[in-house]
PDB file of N, CA and C in Angstrom:
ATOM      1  N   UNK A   1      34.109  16.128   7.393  1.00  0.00           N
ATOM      2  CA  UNK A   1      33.115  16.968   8.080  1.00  0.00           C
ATOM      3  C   UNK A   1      32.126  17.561   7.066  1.00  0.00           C
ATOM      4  N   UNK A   2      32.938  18.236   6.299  1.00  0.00           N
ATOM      5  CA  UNK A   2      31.700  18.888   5.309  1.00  0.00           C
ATOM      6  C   UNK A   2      30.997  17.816   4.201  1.00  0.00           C
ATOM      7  N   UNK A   3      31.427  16.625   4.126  1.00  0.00           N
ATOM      8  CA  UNK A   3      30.467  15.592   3.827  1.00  0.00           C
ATOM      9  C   UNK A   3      29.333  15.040   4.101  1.00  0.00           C
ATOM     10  N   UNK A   4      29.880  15.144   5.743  1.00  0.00           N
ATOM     11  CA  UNK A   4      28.475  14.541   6.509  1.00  0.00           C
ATOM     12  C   UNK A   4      28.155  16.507   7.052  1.00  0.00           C
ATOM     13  N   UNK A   5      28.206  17.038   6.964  1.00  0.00           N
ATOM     14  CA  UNK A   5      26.984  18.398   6.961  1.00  0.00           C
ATOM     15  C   UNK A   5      26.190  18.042   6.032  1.00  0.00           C
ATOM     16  N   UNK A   6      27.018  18.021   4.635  1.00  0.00           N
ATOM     17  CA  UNK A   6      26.055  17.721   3.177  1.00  0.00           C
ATOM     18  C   UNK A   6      24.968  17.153   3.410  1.00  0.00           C
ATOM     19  N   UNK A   7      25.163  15.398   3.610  1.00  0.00           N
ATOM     20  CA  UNK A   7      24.442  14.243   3.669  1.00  0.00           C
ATOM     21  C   UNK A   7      23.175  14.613   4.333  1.00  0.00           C
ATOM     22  N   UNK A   8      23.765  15.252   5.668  1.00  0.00           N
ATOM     23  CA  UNK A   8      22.764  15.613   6.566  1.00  0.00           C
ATOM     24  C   UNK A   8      21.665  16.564   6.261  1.00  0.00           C
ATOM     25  N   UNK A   9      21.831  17.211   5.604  1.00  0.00           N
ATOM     26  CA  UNK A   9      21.149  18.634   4.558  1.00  0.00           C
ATOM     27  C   UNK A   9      20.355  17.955   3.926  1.00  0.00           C
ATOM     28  N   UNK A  10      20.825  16.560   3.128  1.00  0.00           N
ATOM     29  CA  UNK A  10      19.862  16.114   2.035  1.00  0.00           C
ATOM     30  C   UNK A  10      19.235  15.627   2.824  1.00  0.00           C
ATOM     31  N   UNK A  11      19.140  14.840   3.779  1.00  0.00           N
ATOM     32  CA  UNK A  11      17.797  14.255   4.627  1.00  0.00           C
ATOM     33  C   UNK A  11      17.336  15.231   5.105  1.00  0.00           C
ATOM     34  N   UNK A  12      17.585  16.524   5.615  1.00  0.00           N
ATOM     35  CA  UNK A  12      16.341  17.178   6.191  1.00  0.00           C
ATOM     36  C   UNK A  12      16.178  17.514   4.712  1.00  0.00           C
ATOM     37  N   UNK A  13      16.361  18.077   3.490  1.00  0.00           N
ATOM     38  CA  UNK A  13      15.352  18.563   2.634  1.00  0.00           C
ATOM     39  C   UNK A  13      14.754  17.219   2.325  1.00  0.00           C
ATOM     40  N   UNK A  14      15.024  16.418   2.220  1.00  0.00           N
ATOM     41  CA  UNK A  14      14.021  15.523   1.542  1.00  0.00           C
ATOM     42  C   UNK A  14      13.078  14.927   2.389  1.00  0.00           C
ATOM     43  N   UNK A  15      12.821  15.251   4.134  1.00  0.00           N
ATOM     44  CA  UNK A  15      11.779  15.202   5.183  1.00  0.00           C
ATOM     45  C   UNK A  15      10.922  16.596   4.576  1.00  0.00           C
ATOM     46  N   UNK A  16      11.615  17.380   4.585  1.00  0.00           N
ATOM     47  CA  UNK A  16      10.813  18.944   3.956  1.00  0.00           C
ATOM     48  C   UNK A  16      10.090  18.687   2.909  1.00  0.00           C
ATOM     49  N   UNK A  17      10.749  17.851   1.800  1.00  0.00           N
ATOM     50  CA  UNK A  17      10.154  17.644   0.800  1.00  0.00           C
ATOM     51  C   UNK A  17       8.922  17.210   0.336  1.00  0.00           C
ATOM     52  N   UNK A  18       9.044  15.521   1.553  1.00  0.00           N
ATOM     53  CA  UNK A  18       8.214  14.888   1.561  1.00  0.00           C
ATOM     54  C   UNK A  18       6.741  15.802   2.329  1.00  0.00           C
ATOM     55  N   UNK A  19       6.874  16.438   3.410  1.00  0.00           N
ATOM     56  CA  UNK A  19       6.001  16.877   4.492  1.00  0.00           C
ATOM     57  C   UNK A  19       4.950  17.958   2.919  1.00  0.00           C
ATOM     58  N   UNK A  20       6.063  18.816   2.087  1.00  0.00           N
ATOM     59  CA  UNK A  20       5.515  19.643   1.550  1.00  0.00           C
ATOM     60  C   UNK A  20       4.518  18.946   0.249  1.00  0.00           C
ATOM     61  N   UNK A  21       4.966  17.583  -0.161  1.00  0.00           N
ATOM     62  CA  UNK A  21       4.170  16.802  -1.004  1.00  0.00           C
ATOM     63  C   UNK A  21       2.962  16.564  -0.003  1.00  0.00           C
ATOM     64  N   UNK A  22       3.492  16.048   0.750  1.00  0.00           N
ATOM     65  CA  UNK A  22       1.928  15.582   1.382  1.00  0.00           C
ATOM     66  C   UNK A  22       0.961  16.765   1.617  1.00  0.00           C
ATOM     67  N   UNK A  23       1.129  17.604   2.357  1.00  0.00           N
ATOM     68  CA  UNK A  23       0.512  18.896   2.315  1.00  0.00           C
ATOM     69  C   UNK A  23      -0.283  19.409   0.695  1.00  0.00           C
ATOM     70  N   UNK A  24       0.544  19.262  -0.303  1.00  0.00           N
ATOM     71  CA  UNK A  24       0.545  19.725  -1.950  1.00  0.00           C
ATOM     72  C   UNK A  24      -0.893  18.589  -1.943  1.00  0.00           C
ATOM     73  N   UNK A  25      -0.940  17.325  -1.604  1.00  0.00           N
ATOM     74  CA  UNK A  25      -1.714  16.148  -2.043  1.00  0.00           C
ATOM     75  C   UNK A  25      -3.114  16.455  -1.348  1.00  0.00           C
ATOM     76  N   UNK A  26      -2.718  17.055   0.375  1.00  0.00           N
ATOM     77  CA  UNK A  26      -4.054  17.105   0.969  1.00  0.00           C
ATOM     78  C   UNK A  26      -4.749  18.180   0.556  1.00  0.00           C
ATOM     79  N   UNK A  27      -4.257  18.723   0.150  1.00  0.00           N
ATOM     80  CA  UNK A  27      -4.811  20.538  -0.427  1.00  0.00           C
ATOM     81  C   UNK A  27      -5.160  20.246  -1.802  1.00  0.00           C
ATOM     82  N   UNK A  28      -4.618  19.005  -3.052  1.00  0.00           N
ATOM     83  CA  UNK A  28      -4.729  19.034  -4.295  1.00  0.00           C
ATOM     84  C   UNK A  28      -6.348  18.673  -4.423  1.00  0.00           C
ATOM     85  N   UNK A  29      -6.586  17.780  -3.554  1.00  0.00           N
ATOM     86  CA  UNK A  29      -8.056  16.909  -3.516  1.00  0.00           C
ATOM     87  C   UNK A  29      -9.291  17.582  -3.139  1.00  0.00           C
ATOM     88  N   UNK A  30      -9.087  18.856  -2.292  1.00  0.00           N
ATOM     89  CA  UNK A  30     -10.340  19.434  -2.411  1.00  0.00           C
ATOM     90  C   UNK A  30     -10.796  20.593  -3.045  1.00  0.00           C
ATOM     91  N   UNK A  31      -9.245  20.976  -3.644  1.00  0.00           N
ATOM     92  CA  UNK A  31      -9.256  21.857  -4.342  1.00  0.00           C
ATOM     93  C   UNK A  31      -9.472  21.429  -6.055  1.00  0.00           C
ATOM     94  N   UNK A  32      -9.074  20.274  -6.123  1.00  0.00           N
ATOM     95  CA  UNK A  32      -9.346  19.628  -7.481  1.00  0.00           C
ATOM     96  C   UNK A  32     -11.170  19.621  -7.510  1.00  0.00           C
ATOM     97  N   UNK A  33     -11.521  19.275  -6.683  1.00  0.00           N
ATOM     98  CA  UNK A  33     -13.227  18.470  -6.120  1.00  0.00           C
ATOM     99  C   UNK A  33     -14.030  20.296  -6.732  1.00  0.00           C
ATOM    100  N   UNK A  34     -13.392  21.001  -5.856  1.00  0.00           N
ATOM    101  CA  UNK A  34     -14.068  22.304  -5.814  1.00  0.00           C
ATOM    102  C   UNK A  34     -13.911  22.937  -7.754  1.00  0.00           C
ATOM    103  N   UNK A  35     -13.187  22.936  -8.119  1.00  0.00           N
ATOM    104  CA  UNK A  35     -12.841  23.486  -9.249  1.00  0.00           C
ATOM    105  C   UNK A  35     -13.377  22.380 -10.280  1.00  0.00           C
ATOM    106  N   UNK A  36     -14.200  21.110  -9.957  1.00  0.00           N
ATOM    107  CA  UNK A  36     -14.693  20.279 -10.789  1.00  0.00           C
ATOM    108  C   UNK A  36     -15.997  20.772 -10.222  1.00  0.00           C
ATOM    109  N   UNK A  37     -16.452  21.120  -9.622  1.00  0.00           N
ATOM    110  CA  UNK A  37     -18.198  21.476  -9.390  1.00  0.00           C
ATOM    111  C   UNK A  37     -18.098  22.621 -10.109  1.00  0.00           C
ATOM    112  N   UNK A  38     -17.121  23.623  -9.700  1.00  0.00           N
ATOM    113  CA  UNK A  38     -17.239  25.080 -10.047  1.00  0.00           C
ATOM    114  C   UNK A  38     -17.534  24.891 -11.895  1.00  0.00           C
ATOM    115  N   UNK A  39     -16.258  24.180 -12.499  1.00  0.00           N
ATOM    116  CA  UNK A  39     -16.880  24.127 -13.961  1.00  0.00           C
ATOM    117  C   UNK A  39     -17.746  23.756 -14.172  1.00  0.00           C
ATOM    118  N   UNK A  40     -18.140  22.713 -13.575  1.00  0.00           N
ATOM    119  CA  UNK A  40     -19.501  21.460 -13.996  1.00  0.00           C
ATOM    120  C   UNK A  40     -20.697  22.538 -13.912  1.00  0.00           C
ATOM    121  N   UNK A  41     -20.715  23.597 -12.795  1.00  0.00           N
ATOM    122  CA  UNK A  41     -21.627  24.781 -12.529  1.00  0.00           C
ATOM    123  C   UNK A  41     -21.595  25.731 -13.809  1.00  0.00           C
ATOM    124  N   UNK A  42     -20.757  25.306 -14.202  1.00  0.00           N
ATOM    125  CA  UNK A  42     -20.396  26.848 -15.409  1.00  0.00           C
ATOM    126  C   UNK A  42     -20.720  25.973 -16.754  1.00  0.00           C
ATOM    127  N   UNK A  43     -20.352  25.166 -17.081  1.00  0.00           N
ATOM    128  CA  UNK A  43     -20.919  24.352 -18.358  1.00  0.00           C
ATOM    129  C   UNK A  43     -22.446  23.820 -17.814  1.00  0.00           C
ATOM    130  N   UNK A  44     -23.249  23.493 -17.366  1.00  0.00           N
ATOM    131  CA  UNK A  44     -24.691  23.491 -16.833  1.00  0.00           C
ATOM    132  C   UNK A  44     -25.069  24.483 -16.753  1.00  0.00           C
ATOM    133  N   UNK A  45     -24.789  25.601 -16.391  1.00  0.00           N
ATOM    134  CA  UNK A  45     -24.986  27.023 -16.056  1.00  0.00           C
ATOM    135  C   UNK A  45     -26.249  27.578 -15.193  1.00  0.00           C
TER     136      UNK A  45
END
């Protein structure tokens, strides 16, 4: 029993995991984009 609780634990964190990477990836790209103008604005000045 407390094996398969375990097992079962690791697949939902690693659905959590995955959901929270993807989220981390869609948020990395415009926030990367924004913080590359923002310098590019600040070294051009």
């Amino acid at each position: 029993m407390t094996a398969n609780n375990a097992s079962g634990g690791g697949e939902m964190d690693k659905r959590q995991d995955t959901k929270t990477i993807e989220l981390c990836c869609l948020l990395a790209v415009p926030v990367s984009l924004l913080l590359t103008v923002v310098f590019a604005g600040m070294v051009l000045g």
